[in-house]
N, C-alpha and C. Protein backbone atom coordinates (compact mmCIF):
# COMPACT_ATOMS: atom_id res chain seq x y z
N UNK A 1 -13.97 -15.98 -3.88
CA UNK A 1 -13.41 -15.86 -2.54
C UNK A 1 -11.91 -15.63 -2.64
N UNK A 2 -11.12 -14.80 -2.34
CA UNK A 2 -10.34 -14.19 -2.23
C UNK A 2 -9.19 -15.58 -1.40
N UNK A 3 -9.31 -16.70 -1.04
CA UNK A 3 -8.39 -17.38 -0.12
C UNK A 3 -7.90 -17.93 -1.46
N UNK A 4 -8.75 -18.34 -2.35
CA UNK A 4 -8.13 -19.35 -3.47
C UNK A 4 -7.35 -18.34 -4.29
N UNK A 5 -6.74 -17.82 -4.29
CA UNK A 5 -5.93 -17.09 -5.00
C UNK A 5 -4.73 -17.10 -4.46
N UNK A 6 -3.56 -16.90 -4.64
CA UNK A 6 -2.33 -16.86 -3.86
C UNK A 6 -2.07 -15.52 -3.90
N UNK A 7 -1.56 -15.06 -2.80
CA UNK A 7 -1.19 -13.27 -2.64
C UNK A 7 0.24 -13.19 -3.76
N UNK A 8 0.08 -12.09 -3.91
CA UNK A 8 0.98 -11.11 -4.80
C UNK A 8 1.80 -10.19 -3.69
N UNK A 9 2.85 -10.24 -3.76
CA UNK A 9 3.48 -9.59 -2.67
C UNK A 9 4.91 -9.02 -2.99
N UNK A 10 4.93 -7.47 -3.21
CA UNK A 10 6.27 -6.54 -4.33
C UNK A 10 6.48 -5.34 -2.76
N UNK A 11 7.77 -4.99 -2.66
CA UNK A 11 7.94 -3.87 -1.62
C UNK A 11 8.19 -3.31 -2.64
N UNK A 12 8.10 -1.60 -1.84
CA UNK A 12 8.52 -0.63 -2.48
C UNK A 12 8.77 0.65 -1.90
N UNK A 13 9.96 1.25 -1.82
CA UNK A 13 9.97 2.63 -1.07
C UNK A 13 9.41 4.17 -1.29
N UNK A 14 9.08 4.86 -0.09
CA UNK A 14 8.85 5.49 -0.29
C UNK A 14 9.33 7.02 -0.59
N UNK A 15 9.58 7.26 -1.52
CA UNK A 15 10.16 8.54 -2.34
C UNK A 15 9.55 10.46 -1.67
N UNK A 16 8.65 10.04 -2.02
CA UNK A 16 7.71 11.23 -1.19
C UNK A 16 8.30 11.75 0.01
N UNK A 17 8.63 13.18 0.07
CA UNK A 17 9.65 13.95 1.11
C UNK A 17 8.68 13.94 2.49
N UNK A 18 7.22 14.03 2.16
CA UNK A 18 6.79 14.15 3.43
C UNK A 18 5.92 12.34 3.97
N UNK A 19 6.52 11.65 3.30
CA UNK A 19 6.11 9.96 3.82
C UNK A 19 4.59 10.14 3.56
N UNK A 20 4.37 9.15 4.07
CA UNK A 20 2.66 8.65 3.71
C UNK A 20 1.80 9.27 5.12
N UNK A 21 1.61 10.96 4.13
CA UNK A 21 0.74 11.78 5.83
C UNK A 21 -0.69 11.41 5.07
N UNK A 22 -1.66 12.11 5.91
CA UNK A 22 -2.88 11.98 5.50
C UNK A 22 -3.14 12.28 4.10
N UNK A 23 -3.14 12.96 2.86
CA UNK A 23 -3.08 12.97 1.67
C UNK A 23 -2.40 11.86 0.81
N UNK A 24 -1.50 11.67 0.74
CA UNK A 24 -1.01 10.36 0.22
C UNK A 24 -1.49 8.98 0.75
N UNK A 25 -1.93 8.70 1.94
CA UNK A 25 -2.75 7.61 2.68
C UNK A 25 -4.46 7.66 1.93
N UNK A 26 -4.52 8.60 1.91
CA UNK A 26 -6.08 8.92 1.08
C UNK A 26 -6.11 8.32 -0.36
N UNK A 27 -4.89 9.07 -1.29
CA UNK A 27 -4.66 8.50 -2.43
C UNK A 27 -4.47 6.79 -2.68
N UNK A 28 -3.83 5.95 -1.28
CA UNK A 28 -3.69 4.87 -1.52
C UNK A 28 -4.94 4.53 -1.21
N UNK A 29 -5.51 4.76 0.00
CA UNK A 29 -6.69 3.94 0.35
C UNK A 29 -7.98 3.99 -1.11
N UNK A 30 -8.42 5.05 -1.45
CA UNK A 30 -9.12 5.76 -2.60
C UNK A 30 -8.94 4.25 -3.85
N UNK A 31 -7.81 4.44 -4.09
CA UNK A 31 -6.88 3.71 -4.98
C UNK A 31 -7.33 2.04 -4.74
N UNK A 32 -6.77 1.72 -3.27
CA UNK A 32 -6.73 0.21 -2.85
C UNK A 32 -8.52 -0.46 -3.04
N UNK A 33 -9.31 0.66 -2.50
CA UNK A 33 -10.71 0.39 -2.11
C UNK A 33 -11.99 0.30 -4.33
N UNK A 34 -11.02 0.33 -5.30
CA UNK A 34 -11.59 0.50 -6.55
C UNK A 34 -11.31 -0.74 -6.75
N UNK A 35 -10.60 -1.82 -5.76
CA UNK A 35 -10.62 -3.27 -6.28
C UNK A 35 -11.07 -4.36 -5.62
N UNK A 36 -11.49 -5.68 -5.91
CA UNK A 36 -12.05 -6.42 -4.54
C UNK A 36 -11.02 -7.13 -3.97
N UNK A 37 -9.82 -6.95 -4.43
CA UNK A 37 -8.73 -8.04 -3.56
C UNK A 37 -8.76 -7.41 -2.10
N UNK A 38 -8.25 -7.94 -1.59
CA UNK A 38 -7.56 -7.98 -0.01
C UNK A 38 -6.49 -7.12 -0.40
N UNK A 39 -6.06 -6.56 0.70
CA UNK A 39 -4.54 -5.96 0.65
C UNK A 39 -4.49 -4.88 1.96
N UNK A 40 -3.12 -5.86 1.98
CA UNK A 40 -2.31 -5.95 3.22
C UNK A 40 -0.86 -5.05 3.13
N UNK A 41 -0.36 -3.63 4.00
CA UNK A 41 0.64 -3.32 4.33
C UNK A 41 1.18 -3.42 5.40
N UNK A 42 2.96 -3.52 4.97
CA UNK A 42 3.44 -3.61 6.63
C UNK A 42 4.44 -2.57 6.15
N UNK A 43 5.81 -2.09 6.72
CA UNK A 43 6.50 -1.89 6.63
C UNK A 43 7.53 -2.76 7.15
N UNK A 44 8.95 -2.60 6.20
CA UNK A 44 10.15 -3.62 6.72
C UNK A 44 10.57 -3.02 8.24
N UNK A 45 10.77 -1.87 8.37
CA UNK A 45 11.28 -1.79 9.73
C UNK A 45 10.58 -2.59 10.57
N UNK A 46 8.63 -2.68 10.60
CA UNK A 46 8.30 -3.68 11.60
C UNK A 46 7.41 -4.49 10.99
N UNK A 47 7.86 -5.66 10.83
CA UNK A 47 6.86 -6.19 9.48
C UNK A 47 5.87 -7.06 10.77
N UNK A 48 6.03 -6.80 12.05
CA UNK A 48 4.50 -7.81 12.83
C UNK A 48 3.40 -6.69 12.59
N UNK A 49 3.54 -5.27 12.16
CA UNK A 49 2.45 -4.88 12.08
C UNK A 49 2.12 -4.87 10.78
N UNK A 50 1.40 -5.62 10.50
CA UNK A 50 0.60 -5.23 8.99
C UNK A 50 -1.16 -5.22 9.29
N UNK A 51 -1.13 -4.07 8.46
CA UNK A 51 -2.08 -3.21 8.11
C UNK A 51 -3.59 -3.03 7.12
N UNK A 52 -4.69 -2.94 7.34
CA UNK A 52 -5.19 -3.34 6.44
C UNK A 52 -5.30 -2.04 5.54
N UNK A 53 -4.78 -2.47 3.83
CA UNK A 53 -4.60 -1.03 2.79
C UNK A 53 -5.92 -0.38 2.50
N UNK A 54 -7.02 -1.15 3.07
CA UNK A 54 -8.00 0.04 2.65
C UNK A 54 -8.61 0.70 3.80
N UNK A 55 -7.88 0.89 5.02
CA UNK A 55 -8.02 1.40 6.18
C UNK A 55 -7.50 2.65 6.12
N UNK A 56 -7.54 4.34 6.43
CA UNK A 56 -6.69 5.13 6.43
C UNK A 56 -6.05 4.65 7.43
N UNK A 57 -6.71 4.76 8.78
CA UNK A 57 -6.66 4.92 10.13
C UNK A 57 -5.37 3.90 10.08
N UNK A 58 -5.62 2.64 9.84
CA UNK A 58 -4.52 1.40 9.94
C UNK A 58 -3.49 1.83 9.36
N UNK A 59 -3.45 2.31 8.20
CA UNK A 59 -2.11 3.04 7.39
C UNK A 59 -1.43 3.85 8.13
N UNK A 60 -2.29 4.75 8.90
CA UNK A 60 -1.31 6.12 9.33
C UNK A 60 -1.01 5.52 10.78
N UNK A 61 -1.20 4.42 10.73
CA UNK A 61 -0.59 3.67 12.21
C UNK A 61 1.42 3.25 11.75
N UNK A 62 1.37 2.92 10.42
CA UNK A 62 2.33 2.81 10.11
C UNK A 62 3.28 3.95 10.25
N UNK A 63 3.13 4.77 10.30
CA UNK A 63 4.13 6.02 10.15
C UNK A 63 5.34 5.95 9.15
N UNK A 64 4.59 5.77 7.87
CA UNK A 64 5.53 5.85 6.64
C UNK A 64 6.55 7.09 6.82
N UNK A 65 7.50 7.12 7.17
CA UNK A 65 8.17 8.79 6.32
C UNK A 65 9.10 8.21 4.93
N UNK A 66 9.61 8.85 4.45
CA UNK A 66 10.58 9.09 3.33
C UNK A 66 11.38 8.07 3.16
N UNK A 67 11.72 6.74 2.77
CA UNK A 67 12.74 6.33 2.47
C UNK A 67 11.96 5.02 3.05
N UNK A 68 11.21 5.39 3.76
CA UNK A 68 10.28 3.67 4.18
C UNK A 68 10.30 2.63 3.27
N UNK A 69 10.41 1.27 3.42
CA UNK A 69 10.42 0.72 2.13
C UNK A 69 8.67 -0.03 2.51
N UNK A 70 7.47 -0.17 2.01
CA UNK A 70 6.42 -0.94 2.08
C UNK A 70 6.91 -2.35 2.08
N UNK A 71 6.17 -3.34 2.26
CA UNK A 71 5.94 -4.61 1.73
C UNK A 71 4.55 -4.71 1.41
N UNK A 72 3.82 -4.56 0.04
CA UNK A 72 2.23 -4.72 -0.25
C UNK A 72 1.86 -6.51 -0.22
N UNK A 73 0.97 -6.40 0.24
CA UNK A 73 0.56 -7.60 -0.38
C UNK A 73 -1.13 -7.52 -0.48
N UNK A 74 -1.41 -8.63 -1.68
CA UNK A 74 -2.35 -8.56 -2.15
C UNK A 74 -3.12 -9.82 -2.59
N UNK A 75 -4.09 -10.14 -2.40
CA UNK A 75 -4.99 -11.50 -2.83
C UNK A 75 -6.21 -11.03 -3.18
N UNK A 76 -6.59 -11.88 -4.20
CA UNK A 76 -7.62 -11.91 -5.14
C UNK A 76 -7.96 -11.78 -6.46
N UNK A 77 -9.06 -11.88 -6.82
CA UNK A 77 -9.43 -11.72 -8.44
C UNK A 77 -8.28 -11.25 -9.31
N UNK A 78 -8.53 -9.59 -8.93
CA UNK A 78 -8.21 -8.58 -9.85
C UNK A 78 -6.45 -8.17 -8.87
N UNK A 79 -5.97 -9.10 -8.17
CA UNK A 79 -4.73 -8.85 -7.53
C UNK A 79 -3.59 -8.33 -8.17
N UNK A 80 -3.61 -8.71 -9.39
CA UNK A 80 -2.28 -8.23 -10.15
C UNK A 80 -2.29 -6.84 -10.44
N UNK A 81 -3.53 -6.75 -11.03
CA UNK A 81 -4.08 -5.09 -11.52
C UNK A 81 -3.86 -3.53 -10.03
N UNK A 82 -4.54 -4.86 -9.23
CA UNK A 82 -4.59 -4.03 -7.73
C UNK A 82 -2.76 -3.47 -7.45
N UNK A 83 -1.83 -4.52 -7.56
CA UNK A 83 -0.47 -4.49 -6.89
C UNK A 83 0.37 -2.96 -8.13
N UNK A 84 -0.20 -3.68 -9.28
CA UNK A 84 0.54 -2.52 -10.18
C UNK A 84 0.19 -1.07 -9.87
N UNK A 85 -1.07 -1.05 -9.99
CA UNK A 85 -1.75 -0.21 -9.90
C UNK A 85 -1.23 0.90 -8.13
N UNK A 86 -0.69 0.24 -7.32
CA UNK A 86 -0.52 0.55 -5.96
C UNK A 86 0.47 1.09 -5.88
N UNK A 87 1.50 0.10 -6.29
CA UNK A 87 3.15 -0.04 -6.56
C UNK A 87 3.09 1.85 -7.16
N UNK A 88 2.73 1.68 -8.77
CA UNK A 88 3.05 2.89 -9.32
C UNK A 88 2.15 3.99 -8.60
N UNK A 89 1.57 3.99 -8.03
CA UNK A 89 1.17 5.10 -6.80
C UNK A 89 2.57 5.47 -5.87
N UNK A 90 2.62 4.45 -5.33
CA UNK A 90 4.04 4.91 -4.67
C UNK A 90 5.05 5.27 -5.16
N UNK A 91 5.99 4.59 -6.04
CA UNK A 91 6.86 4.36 -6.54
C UNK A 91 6.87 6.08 -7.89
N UNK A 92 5.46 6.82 -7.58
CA UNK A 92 4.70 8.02 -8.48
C UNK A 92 5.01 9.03 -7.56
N UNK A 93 5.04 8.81 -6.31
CA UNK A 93 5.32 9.78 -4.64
C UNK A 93 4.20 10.27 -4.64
N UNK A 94 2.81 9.49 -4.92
CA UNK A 94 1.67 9.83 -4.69
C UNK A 94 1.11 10.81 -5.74
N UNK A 95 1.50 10.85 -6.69
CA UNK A 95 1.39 11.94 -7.75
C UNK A 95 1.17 13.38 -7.26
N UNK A 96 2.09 13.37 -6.15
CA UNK A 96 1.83 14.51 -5.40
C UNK A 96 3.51 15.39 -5.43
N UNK A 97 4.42 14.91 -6.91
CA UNK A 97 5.78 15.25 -6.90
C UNK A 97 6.46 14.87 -5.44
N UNK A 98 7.61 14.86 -5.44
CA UNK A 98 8.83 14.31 -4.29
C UNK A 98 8.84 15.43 -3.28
């Protein structure tokens, strides 16, 4: 169960010229949904909305553009693996170059 774990929780901005549009939201969700933790985005500009990361729909509520900074967070099992694994997605500009 995913409560007994303590969340993992790293921000990180977003580099990517065109922010987190539908292709890069795909890549995270794709990405977020290969693990069983929980995970949770907000962004700092409005951190009451957080998001659930394996939602597209909830993601592109965020309206990431360019320079956004995330706050991920993450609980469970395989949480650490999940956060790295996320982080260098972003922090990669979606392996979709800047």
């Amino acid at each position: 169960m995913a409560d007994s774990f303590e969340p993992i929780v790293r921000e990180v901005t977003i580099a990517h010229k065109e922010g987190m549009h539908t292709r890069p939201v795909m890549k995270f969700v794709d990405l977020a949904q290969r693990f069983d933790s929980n995970v949770r985005v907000s962004s700092l500009r409005n951190e009451s909305e957080i998001v659930n990361g394996k939602s597209a729909m909830e993601l592109m509520l965020l309206g990431a553009t360019c320079g956004t900074t995330l706050r991920i967070e993450v609980q469970g099992k395989d949480a650490t693996e999940a956060i790295d694994a996320l982080v260098a997605l972003v922090d990669n500009a979606f392996d979709m170059g800047s």
